[in-house]
PDB file of N, CA and C in Angstrom:
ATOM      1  N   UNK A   1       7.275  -2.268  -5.204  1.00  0.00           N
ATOM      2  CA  UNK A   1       6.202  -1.683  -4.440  1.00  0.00           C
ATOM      3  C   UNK A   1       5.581  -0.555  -5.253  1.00  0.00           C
ATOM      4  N   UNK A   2       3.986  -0.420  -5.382  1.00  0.00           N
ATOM      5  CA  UNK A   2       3.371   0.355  -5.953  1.00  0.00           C
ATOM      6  C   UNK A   2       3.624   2.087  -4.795  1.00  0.00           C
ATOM      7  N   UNK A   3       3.660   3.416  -5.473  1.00  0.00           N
ATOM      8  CA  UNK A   3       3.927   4.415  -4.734  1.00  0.00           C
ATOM      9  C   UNK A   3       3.392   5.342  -5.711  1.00  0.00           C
ATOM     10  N   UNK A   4       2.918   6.801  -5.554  1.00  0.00           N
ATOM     11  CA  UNK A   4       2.770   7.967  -5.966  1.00  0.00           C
ATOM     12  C   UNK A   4       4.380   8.539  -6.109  1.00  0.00           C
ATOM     13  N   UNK A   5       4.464   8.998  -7.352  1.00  0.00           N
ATOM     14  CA  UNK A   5       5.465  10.603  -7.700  1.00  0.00           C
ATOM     15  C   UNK A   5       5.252  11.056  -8.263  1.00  0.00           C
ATOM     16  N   UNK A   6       4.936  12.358  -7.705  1.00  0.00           N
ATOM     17  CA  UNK A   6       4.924  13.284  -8.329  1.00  0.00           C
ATOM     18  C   UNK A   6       2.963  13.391  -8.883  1.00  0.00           C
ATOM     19  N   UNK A   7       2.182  12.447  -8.197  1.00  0.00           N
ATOM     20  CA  UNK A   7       1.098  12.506  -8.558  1.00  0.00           C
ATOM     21  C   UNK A   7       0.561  11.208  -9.787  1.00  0.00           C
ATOM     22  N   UNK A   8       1.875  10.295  -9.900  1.00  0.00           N
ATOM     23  CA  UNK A   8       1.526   9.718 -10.788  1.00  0.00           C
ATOM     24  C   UNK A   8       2.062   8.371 -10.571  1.00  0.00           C
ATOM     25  N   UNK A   9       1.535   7.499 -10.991  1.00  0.00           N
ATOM     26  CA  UNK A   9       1.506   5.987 -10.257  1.00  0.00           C
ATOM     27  C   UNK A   9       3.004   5.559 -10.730  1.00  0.00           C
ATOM     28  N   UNK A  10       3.670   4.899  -9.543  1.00  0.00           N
ATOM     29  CA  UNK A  10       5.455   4.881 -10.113  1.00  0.00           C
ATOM     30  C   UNK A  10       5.324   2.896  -9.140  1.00  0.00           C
ATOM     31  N   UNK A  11       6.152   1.950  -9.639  1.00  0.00           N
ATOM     32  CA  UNK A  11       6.595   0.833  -9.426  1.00  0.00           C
ATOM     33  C   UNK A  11       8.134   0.487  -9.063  1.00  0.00           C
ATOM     34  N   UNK A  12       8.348   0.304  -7.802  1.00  0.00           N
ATOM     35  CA  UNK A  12       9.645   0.865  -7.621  1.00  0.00           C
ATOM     36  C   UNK A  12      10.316  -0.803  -6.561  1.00  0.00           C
ATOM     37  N   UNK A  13      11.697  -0.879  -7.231  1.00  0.00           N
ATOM     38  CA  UNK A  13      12.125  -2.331  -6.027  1.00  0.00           C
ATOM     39  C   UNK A  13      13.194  -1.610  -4.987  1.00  0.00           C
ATOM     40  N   UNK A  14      13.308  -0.631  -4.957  1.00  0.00           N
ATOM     41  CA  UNK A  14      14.076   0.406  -3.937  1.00  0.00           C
ATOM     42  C   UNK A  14      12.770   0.651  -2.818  1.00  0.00           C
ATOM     43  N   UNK A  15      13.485   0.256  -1.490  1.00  0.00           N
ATOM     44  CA  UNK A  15      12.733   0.232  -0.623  1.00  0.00           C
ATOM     45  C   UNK A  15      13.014   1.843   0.658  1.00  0.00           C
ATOM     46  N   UNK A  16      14.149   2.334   0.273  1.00  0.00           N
ATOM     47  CA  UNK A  16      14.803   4.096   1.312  1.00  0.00           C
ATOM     48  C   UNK A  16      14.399   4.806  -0.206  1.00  0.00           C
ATOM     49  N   UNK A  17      14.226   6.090   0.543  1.00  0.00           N
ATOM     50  CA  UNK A  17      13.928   6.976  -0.499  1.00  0.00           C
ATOM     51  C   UNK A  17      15.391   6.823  -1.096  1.00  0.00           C
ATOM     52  N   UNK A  18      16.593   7.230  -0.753  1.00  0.00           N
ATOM     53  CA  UNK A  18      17.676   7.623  -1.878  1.00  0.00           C
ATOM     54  C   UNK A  18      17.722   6.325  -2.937  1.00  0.00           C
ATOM     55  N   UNK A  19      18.116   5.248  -2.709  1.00  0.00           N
ATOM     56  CA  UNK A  19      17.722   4.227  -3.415  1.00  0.00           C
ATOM     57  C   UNK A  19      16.718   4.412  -4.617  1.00  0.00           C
ATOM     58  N   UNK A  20      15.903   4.845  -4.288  1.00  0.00           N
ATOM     59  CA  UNK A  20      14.362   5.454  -4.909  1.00  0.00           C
ATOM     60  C   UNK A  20      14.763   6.763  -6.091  1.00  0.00           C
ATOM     61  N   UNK A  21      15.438   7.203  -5.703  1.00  0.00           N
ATOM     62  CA  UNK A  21      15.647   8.216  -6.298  1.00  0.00           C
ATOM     63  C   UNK A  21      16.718   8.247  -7.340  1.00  0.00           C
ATOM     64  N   UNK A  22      17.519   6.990  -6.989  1.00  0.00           N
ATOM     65  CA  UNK A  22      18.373   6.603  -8.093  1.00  0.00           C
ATOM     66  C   UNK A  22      17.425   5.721  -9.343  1.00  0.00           C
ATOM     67  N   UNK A  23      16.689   5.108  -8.910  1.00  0.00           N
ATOM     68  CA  UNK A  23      15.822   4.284  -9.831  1.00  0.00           C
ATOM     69  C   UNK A  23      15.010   5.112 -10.396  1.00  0.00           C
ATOM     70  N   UNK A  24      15.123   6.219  -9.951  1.00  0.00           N
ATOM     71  CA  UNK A  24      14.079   6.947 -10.950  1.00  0.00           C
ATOM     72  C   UNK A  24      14.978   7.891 -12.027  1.00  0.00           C
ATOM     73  N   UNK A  25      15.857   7.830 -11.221  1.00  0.00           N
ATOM     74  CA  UNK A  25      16.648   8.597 -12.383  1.00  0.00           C
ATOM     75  C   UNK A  25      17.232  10.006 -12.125  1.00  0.00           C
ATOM     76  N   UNK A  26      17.165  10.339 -10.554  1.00  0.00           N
ATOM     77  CA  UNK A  26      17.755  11.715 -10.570  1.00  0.00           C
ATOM     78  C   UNK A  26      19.055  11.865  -9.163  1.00  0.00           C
ATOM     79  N   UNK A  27      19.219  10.359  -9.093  1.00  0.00           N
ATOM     80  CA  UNK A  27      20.482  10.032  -9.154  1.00  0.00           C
ATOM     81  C   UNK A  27      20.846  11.188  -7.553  1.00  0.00           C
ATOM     82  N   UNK A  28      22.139  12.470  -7.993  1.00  0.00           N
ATOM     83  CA  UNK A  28      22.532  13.431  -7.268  1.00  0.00           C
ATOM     84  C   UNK A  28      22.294  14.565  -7.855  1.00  0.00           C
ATOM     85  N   UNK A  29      20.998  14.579  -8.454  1.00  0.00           N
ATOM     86  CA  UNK A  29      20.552  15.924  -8.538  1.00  0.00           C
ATOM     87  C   UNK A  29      20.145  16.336  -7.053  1.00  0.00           C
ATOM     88  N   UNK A  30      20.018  17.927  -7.130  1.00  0.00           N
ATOM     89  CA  UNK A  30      19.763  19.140  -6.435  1.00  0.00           C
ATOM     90  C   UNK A  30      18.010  18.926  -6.304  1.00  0.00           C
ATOM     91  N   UNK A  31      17.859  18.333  -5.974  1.00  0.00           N
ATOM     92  CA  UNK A  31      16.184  18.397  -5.580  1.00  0.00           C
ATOM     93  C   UNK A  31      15.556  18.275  -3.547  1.00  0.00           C
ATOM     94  N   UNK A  32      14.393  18.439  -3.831  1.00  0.00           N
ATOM     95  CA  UNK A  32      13.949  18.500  -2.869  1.00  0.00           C
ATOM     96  C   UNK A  32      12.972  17.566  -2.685  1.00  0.00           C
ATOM     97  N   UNK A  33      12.838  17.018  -1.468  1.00  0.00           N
ATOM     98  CA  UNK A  33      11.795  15.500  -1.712  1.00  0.00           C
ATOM     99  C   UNK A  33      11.026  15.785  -0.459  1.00  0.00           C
ATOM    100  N   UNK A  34       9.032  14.977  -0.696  1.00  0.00           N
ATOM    101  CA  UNK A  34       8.949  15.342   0.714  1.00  0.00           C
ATOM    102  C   UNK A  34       7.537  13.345   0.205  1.00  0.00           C
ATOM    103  N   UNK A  35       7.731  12.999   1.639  1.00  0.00           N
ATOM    104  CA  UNK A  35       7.034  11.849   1.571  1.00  0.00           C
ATOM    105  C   UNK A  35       5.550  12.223   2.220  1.00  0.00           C
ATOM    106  N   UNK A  36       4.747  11.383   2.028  1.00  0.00           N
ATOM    107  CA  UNK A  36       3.114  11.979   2.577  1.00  0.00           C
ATOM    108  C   UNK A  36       3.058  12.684   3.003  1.00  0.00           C
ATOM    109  N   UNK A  37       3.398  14.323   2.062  1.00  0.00           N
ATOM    110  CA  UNK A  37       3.340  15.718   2.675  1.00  0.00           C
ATOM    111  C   UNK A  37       4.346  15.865   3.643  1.00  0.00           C
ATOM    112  N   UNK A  38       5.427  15.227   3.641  1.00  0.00           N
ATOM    113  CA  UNK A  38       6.475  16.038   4.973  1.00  0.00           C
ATOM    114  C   UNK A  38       7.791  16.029   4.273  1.00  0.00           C
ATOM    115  N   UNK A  39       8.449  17.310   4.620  1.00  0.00           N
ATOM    116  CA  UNK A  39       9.817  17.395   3.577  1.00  0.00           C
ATOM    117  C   UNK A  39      10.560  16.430   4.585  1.00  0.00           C
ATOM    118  N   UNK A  40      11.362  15.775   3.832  1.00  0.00           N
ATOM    119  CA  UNK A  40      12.773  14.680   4.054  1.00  0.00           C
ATOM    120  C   UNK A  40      13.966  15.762   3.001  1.00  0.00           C
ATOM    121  N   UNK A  41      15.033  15.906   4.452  1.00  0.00           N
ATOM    122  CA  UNK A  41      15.792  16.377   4.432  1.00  0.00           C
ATOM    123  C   UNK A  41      16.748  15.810   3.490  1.00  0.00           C
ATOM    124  N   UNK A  42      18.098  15.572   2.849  1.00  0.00           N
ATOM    125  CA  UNK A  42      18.638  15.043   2.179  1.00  0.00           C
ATOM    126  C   UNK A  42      19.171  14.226   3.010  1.00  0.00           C
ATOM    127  N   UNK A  43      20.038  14.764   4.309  1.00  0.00           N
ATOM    128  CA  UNK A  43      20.987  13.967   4.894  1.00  0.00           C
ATOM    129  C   UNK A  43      19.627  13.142   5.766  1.00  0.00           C
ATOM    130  N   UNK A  44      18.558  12.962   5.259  1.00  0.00           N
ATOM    131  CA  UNK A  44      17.827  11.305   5.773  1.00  0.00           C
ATOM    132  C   UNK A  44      17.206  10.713   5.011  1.00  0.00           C
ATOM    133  N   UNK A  45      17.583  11.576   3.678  1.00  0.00           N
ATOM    134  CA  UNK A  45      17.051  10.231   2.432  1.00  0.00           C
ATOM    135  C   UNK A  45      17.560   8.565   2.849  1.00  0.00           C
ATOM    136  N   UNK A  46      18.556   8.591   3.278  1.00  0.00           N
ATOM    137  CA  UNK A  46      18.976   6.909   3.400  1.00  0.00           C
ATOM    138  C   UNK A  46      18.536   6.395   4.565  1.00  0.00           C
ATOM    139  N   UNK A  47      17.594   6.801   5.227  1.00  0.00           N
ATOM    140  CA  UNK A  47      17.770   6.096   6.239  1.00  0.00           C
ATOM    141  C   UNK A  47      15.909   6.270   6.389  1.00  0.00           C
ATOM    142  N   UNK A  48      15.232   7.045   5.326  1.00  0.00           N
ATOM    143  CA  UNK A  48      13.735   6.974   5.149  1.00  0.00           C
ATOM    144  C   UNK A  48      13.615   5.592   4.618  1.00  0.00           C
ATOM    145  N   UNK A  49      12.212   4.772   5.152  1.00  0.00           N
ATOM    146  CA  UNK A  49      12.072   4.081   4.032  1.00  0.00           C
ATOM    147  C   UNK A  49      10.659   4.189   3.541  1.00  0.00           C
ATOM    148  N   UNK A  50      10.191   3.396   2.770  1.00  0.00           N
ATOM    149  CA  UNK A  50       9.305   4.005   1.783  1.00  0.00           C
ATOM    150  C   UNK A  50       8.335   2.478   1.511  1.00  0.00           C
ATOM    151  N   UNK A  51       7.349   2.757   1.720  1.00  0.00           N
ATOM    152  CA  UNK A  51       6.222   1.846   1.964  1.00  0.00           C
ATOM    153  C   UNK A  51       5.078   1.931   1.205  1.00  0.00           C
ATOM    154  N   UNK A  52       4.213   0.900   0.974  1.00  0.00           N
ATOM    155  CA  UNK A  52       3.510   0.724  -0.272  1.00  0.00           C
ATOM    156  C   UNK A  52       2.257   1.757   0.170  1.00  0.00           C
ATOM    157  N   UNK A  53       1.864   2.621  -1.069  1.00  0.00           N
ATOM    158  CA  UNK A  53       1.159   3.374  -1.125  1.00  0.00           C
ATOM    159  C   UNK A  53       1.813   4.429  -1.137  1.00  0.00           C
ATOM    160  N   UNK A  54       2.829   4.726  -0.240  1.00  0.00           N
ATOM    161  CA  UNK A  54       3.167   6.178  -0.251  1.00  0.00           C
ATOM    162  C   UNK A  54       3.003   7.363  -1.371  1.00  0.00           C
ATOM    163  N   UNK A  55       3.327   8.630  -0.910  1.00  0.00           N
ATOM    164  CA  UNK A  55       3.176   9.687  -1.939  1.00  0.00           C
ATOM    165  C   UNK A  55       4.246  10.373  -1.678  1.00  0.00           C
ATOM    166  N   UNK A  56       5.196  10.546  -2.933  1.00  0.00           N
ATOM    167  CA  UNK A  56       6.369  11.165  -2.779  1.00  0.00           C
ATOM    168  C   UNK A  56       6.569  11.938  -3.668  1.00  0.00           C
ATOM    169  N   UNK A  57       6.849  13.261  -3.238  1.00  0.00           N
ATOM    170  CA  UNK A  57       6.743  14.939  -4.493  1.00  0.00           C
ATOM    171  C   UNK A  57       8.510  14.809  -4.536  1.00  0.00           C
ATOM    172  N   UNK A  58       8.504  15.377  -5.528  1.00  0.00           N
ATOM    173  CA  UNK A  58      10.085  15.445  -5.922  1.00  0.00           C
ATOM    174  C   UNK A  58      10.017  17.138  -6.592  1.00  0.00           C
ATOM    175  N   UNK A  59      11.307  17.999  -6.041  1.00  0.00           N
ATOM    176  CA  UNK A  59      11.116  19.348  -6.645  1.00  0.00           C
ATOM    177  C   UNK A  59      11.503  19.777  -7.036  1.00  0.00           C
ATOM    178  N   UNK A  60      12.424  20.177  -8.401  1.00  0.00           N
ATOM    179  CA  UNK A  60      13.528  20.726  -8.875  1.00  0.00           C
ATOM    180  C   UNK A  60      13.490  22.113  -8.353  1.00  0.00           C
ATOM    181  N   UNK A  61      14.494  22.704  -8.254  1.00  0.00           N
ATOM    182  CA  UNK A  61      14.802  24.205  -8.061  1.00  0.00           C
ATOM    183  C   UNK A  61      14.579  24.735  -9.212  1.00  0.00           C
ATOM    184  N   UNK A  62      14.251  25.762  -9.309  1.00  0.00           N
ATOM    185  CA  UNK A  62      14.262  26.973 -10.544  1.00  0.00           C
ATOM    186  C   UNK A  62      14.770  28.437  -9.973  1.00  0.00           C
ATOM    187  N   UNK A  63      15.343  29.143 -11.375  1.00  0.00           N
ATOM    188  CA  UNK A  63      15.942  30.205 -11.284  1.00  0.00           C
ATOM    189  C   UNK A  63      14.816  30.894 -11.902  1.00  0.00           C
ATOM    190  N   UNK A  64      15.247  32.712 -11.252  1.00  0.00           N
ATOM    191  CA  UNK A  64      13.784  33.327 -11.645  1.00  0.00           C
ATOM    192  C   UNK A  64      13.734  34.150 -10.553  1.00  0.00           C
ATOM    193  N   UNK A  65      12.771  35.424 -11.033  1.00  0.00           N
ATOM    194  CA  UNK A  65      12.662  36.355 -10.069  1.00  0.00           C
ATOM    195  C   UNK A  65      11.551  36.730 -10.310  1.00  0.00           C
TER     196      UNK A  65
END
């Protein structure tokens, strides 16, 4: 399924976000995810699913003051 991440055109056969997020490669990293503008919590990455077109931001944390 064709989808937005991060602003940039991504092709994905993972249909729940966590799934999704292993195929992309960040696996059990510490990030923050939000689907057409709405944050998804971690404990419902598996149970989101993720549909053609969508737009999905992915956010690493940073340190810093």
């Amino acid at each position: 399924m064709k989808i937005t991440v991060n602003g940039a055109p991504a092709e994905l056969g993972a249909s729940r976000l966590d799934a999704a997020l292993v195929e992309l490669g960040y696996g059990e990293a510490k990030i923050a995810t939000a689907l057409n503008e709405r944050f998804v919590p971690a404990t419902a990455r598996p149970q989101t699913t993720l549909s053609e077109g969508d737009r999905l931001e992915i956010v690493s944390p940073r340190q810093g003051g």
